[in-house]
N, C-alpha and C. Protein backbone atom coordinates (compact mmCIF):
# COMPACT_ATOMS: atom_id res chain seq x y z
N UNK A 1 -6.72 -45.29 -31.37
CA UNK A 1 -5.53 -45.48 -30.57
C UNK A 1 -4.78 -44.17 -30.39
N UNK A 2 -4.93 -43.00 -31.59
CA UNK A 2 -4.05 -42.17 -31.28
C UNK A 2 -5.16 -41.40 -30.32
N UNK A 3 -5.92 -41.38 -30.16
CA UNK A 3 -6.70 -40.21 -29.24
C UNK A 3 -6.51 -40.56 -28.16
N UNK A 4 -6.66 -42.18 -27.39
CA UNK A 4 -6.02 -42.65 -26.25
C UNK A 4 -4.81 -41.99 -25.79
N UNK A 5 -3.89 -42.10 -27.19
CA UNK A 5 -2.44 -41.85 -26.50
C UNK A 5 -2.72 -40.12 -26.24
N UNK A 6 -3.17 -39.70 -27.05
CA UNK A 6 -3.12 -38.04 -26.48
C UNK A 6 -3.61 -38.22 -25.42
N UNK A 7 -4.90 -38.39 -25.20
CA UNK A 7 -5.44 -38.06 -23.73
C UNK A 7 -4.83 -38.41 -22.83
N UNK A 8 -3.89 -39.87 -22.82
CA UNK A 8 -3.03 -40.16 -21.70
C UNK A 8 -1.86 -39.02 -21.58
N UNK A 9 -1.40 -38.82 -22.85
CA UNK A 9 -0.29 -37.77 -22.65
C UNK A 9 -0.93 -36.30 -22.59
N UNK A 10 -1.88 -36.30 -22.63
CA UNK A 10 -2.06 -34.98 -22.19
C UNK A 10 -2.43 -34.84 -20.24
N UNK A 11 -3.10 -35.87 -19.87
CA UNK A 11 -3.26 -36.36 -18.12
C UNK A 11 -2.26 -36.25 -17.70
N UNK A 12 -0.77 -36.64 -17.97
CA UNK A 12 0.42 -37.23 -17.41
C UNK A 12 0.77 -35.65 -17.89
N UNK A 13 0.83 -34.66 -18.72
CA UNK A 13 1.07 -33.32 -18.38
C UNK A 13 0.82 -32.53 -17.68
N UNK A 14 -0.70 -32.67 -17.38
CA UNK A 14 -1.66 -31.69 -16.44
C UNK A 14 -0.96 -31.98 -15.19
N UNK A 15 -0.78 -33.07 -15.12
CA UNK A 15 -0.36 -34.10 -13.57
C UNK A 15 1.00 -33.23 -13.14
N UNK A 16 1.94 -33.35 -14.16
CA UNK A 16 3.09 -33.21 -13.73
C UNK A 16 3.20 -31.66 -13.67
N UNK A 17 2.11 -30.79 -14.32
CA UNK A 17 2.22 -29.26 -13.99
C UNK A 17 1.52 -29.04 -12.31
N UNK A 18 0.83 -30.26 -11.85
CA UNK A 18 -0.10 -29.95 -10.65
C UNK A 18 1.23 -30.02 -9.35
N UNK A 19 2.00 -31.05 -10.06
CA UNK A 19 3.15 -31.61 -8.99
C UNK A 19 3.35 -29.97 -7.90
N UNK A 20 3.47 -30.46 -6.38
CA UNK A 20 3.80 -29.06 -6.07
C UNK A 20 5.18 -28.80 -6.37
N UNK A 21 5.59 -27.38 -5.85
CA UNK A 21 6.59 -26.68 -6.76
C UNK A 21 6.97 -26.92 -4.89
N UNK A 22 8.67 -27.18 -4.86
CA UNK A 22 9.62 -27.52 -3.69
C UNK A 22 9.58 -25.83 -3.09
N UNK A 23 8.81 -25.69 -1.88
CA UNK A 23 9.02 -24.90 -1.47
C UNK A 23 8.77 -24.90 -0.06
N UNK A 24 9.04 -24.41 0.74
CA UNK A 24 9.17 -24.01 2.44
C UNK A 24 7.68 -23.64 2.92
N UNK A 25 6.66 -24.01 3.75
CA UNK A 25 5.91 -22.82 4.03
C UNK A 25 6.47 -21.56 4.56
N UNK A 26 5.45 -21.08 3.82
CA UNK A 26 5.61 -18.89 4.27
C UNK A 26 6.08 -18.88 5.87
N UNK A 27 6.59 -17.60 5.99
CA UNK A 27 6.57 -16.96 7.19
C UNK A 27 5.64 -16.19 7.23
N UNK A 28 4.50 -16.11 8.33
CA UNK A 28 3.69 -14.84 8.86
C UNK A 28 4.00 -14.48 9.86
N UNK A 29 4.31 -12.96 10.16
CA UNK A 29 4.21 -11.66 11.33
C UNK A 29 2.58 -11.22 11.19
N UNK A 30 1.91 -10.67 12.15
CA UNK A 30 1.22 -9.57 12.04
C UNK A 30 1.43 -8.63 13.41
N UNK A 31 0.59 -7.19 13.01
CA UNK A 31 0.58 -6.73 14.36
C UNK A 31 -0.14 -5.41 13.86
N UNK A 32 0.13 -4.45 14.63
CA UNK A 32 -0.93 -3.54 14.67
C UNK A 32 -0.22 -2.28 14.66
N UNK A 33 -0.32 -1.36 14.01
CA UNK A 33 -0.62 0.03 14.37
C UNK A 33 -1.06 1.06 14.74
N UNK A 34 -0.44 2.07 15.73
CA UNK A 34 -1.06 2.86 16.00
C UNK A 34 -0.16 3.93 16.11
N UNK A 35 0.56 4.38 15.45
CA UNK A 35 1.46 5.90 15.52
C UNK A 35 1.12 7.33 14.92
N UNK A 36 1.34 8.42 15.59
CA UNK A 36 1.70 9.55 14.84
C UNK A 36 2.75 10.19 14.16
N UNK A 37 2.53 10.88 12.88
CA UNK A 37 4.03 10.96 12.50
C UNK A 37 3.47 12.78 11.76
N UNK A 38 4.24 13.40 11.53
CA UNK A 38 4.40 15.02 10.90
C UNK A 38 4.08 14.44 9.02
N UNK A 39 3.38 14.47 8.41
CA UNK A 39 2.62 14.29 6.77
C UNK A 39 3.82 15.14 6.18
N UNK A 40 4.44 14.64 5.47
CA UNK A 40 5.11 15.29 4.41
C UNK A 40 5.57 14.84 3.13
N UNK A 41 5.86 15.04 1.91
CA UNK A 41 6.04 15.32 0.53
C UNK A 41 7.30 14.47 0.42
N UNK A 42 7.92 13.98 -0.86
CA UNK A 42 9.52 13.39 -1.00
C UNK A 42 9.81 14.47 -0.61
N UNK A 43 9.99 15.75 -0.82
CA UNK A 43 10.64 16.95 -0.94
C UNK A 43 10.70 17.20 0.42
N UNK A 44 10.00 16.79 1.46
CA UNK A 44 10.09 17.39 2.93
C UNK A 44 8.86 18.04 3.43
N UNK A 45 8.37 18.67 2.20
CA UNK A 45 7.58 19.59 2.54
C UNK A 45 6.01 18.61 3.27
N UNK A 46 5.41 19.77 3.88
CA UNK A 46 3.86 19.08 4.03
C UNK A 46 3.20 19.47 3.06
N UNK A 47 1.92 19.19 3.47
CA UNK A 47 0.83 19.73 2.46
C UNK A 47 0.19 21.33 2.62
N UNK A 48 0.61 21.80 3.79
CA UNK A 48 0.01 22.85 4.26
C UNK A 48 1.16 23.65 4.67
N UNK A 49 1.17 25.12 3.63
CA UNK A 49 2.66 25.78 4.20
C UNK A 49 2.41 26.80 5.21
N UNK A 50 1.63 26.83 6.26
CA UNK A 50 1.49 27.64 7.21
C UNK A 50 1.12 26.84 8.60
N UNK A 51 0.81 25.69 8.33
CA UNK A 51 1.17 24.79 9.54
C UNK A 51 1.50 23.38 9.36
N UNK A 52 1.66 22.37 10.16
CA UNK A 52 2.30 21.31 10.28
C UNK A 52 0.70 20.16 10.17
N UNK A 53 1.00 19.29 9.55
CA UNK A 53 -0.25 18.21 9.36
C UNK A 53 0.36 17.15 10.13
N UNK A 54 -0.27 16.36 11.12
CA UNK A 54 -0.19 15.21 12.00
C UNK A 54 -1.31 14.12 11.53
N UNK A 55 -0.43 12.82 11.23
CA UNK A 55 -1.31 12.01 11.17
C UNK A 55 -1.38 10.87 11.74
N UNK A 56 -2.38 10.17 12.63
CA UNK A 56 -2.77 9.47 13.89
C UNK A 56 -2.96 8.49 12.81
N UNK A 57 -2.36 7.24 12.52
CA UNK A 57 -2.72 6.23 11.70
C UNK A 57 -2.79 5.04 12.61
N UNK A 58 -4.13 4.43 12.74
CA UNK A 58 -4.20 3.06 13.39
C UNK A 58 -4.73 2.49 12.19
N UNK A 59 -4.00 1.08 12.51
CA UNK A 59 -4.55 0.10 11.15
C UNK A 59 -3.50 -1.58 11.99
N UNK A 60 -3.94 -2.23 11.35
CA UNK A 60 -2.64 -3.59 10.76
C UNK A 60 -2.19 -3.85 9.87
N UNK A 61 -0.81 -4.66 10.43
CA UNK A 61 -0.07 -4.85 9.10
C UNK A 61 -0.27 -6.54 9.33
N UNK A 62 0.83 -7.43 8.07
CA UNK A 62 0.63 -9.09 8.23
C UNK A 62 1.82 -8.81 6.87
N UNK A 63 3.15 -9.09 7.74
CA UNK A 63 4.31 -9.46 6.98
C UNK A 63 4.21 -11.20 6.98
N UNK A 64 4.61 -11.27 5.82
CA UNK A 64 5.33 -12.54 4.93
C UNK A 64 6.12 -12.84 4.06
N UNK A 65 6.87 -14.03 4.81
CA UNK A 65 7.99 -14.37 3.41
C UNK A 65 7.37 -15.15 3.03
N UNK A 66 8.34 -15.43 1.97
CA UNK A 66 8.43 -17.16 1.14
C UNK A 66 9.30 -17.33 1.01
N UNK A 67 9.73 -18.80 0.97
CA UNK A 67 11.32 -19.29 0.91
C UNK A 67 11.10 -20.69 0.52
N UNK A 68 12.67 -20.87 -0.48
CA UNK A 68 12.47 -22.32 -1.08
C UNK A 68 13.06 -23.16 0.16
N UNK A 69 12.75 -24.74 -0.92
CA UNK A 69 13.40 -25.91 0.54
C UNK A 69 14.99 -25.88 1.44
N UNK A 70 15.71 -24.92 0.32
CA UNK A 70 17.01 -25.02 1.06
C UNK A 70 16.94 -23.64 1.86
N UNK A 71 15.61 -22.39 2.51
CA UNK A 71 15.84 -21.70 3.07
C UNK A 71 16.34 -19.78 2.68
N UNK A 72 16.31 -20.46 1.71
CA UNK A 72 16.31 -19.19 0.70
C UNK A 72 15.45 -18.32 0.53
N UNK A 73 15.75 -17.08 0.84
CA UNK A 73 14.38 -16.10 1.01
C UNK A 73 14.21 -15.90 -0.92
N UNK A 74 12.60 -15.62 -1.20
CA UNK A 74 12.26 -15.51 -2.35
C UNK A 74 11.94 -14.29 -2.43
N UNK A 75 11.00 -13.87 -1.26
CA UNK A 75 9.67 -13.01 -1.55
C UNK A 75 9.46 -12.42 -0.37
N UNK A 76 9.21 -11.23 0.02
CA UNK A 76 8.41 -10.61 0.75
C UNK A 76 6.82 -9.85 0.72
N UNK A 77 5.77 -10.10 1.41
CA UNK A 77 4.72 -9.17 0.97
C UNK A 77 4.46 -8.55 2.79
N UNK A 78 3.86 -7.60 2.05
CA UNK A 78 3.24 -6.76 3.40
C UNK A 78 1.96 -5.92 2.63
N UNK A 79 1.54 -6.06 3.58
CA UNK A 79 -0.41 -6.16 3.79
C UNK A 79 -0.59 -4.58 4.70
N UNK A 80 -0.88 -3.59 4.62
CA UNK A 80 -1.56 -2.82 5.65
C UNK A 80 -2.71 -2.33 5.60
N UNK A 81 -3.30 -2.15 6.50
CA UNK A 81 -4.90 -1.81 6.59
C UNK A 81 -5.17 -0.85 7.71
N UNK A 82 -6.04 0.67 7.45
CA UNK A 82 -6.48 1.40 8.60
C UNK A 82 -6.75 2.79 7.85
N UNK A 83 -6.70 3.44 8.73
CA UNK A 83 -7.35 4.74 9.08
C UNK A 83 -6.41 5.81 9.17
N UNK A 84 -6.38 6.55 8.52
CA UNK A 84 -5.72 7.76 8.63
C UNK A 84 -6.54 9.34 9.37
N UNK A 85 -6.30 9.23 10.29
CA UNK A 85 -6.74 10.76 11.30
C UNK A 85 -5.66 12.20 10.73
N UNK A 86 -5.91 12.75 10.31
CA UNK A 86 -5.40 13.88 9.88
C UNK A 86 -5.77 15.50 10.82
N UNK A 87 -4.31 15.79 11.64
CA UNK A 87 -5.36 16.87 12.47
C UNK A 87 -3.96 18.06 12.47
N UNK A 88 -4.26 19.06 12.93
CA UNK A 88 -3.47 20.08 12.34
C UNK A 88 -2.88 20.57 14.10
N UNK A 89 -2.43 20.85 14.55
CA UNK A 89 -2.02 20.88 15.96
C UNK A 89 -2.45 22.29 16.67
N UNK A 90 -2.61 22.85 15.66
CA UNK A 90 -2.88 24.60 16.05
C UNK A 90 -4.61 24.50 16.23
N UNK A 91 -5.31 23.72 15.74
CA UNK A 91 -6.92 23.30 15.63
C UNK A 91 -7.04 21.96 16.20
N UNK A 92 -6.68 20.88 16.92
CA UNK A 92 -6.85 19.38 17.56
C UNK A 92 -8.59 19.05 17.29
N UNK A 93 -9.70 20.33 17.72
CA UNK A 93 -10.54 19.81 17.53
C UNK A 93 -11.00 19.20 15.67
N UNK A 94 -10.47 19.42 15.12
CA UNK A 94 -10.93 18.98 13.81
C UNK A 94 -9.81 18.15 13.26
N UNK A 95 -10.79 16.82 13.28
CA UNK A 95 -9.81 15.51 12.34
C UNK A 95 -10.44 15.00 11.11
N UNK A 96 -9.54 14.87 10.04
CA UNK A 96 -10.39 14.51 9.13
C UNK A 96 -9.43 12.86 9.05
N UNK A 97 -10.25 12.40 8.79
CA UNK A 97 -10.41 10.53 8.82
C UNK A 97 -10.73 9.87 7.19
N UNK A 98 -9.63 8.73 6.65
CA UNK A 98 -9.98 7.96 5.79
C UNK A 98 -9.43 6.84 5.77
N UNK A 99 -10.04 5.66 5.28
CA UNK A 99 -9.36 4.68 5.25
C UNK A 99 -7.85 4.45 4.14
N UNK A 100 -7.51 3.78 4.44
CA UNK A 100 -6.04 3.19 3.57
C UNK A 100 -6.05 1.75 3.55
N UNK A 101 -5.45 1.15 2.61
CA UNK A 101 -4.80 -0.17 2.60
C UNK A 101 -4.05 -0.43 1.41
N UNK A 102 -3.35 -1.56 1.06
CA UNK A 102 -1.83 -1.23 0.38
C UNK A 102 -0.88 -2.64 0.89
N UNK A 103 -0.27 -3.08 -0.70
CA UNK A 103 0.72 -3.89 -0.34
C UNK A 103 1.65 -3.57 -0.78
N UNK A 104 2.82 -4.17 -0.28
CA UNK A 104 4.49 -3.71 -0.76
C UNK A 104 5.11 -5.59 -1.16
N UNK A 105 5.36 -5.90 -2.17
CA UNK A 105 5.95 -6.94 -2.85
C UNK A 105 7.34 -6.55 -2.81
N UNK A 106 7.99 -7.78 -2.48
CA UNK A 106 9.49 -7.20 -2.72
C UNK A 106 10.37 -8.74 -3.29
N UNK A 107 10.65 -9.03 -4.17
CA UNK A 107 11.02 -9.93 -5.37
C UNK A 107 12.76 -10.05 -5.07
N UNK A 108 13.21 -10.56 -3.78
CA UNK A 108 14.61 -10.58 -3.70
C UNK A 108 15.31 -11.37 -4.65
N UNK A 109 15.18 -11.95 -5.85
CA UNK A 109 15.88 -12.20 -6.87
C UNK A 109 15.82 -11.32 -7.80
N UNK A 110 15.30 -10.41 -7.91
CA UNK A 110 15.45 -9.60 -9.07
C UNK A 110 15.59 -8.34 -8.30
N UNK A 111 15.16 -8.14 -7.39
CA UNK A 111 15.37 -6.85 -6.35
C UNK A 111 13.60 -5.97 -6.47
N UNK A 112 13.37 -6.35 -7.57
CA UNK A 112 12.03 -5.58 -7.80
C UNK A 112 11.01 -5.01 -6.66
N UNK A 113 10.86 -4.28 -6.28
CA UNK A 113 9.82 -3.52 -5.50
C UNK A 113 8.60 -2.92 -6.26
N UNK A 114 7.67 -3.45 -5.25
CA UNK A 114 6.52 -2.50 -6.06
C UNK A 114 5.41 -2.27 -4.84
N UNK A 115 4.31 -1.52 -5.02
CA UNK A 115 3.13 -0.96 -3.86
C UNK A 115 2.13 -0.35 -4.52
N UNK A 116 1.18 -1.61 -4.73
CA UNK A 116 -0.37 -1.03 -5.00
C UNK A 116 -1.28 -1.03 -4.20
N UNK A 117 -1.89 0.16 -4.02
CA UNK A 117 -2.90 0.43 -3.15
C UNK A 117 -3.34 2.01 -2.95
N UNK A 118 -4.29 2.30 -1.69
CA UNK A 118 -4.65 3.54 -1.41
C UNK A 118 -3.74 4.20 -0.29
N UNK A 119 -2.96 5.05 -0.60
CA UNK A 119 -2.23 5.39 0.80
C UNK A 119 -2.82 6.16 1.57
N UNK A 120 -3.18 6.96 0.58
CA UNK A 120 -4.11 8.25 1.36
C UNK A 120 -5.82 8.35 0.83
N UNK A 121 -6.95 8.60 1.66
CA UNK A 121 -8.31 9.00 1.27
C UNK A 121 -9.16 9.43 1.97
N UNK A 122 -8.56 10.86 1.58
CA UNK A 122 -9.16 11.87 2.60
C UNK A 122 -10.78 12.59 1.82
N UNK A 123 -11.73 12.15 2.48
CA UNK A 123 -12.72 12.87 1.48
C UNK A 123 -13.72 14.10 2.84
N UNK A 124 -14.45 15.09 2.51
CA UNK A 124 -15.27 15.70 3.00
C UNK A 124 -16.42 16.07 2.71
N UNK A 125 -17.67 15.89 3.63
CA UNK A 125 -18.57 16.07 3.11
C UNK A 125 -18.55 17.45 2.16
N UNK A 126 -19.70 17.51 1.06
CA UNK A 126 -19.24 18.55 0.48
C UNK A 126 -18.52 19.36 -0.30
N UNK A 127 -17.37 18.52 -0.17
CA UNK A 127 -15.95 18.94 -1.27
C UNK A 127 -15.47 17.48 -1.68
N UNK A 128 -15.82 16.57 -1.07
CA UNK A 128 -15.41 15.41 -2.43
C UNK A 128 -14.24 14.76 -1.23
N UNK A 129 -13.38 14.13 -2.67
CA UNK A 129 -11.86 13.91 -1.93
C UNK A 129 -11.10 15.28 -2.09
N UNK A 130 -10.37 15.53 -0.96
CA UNK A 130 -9.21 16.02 -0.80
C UNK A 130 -7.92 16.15 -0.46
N UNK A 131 -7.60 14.42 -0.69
CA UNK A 131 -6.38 14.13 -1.16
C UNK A 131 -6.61 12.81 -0.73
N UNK A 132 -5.78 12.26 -1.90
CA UNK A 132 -5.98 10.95 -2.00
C UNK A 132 -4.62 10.77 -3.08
N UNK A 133 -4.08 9.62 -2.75
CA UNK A 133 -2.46 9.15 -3.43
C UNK A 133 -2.91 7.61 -3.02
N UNK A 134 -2.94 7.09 -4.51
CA UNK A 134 -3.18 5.63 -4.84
C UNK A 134 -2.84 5.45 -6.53
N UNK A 135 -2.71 4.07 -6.42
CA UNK A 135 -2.13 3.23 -7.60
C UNK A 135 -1.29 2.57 -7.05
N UNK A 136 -0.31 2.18 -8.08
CA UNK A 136 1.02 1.41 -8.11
C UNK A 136 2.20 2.43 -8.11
N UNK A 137 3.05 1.52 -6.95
CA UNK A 137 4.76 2.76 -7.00
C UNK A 137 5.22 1.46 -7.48
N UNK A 138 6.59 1.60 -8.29
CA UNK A 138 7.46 0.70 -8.52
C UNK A 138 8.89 1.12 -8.41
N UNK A 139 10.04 0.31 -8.36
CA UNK A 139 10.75 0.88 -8.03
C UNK A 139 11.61 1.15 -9.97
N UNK A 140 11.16 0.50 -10.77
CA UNK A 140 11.37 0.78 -12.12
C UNK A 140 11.56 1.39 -12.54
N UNK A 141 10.53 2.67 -12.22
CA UNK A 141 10.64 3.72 -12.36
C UNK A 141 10.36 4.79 -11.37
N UNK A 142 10.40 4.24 -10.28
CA UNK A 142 10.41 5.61 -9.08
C UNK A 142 9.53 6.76 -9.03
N UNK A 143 8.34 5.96 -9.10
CA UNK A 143 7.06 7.14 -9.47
C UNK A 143 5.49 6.31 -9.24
N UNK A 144 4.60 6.88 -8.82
CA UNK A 144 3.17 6.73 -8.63
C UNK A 144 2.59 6.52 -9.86
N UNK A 145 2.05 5.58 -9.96
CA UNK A 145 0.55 6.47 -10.99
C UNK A 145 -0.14 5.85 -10.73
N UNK A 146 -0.88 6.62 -10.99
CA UNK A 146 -2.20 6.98 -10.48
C UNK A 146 -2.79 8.05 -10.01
N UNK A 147 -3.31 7.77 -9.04
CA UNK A 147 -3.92 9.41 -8.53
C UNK A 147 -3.14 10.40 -7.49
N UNK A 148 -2.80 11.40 -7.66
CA UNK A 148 -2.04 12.05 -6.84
C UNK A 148 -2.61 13.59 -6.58
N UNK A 149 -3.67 14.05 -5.69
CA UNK A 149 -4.46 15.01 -5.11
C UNK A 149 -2.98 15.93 -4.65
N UNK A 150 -1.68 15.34 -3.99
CA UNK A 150 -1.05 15.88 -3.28
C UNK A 150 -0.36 16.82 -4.36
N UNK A 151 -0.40 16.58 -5.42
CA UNK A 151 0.63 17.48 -7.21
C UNK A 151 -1.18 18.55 -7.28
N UNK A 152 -2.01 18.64 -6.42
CA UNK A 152 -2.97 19.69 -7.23
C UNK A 152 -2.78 21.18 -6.00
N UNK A 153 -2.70 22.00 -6.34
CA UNK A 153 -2.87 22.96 -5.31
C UNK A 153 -3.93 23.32 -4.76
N UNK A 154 -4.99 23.01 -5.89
CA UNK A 154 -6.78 23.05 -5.30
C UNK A 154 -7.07 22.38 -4.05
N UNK A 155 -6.95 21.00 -4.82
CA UNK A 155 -7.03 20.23 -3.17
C UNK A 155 -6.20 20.30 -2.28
N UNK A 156 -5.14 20.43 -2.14
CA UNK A 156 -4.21 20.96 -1.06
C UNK A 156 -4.66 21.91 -0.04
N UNK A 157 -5.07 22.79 -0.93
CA UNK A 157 -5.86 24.70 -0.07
C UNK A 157 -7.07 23.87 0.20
N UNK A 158 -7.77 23.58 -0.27
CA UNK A 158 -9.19 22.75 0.18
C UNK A 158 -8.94 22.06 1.59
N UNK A 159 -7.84 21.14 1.73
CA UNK A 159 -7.51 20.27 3.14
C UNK A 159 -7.28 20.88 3.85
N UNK A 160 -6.41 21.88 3.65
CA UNK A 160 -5.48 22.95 4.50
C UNK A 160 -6.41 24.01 4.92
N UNK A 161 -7.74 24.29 4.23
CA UNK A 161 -8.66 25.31 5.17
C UNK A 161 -9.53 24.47 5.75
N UNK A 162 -9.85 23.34 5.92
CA UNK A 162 -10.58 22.30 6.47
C UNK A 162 -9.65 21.96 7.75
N UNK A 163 -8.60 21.28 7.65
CA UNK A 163 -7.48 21.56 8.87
C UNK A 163 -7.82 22.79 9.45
N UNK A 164 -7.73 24.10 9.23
CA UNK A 164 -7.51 25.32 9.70
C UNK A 164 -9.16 26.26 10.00
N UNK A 165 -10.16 25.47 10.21
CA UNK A 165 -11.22 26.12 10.30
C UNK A 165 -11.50 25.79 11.97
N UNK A 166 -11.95 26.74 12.13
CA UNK A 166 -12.78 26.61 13.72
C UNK A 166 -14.11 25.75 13.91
């Protein structure tokens, strides 16, 4: 008799953890990218101190909320996906190309921000990667980790004579 009663009370737990949780369906956006923008550092700077780096990024994005039954925003995520063209303006014929993708969580009850993924992955035949910035940012502590090519000066001069070659 007592194993009955557990197993019933343990069913009538599982059950009541399955119950759904009162919530709104999500909001989805998507759409697409395709802009150029001037590559630069928190600091301002680019990666290359004798000319300007342009980067042609096509990809998509797919924003979403979540929100409970009374309308209440919970959650935000964003999704991006694409290609990074990297070309130097003084040289147009030479682009160097890598993929990216990357989400941004944003936790409006606690405020928490965070973004794991690849932002940058620039590789060349021959020399490997030469720059690449991926992991997790948080806003916790206001910092990357993970991999950051853009803190090495090697690879920097490596991109920057690859940009700058004929």
């Amino acid at each position: 008799m007592k194993t009955k009663m557990i197993v019933l009370l343990s069913l009538v737990f599982v059950l009541l953890l399955a119950a759904p949780v009162s919530a709104a369906p999500p909001v989805v956006y998507t759409g697409e990218i395709d802009e150029t923008f001037r590559v630069e550092f928190e600091n301002g700077a680019g990666p290359c101190p004798d000319f300007d780096v342009y980067d042609h990024n096509v990809g998509t994005w797919r924003f979403t909320e979540y929100y409970d039954n009374n309308g209440v925003l919970l959650k935000t995520i964003l999704h991006v996906n694409g290609t990074d063209n990297l070309t130097n303006p003084l040289n147009p014929g030479v682009v160097l190309s890598g993929h990216y993708a990357g989400t941004e969580i944003y936790n409006v009850r606690t405020g928490e921000w965070m973004a794991p993924g690849t932002f940058w992955s620039i590789t060349a035949p021959g020399y490997g990667t030469v720059f690449k910035e991926a992991g997790l940012y948080k806003t916790a502590n206001g910092r990357l980790v993970g991999i950051h090519t853009s803190y090495d000066p090697a690879k920097m001069e490596v991109l920057c004579a690859l940009l700058r070659a004929n």
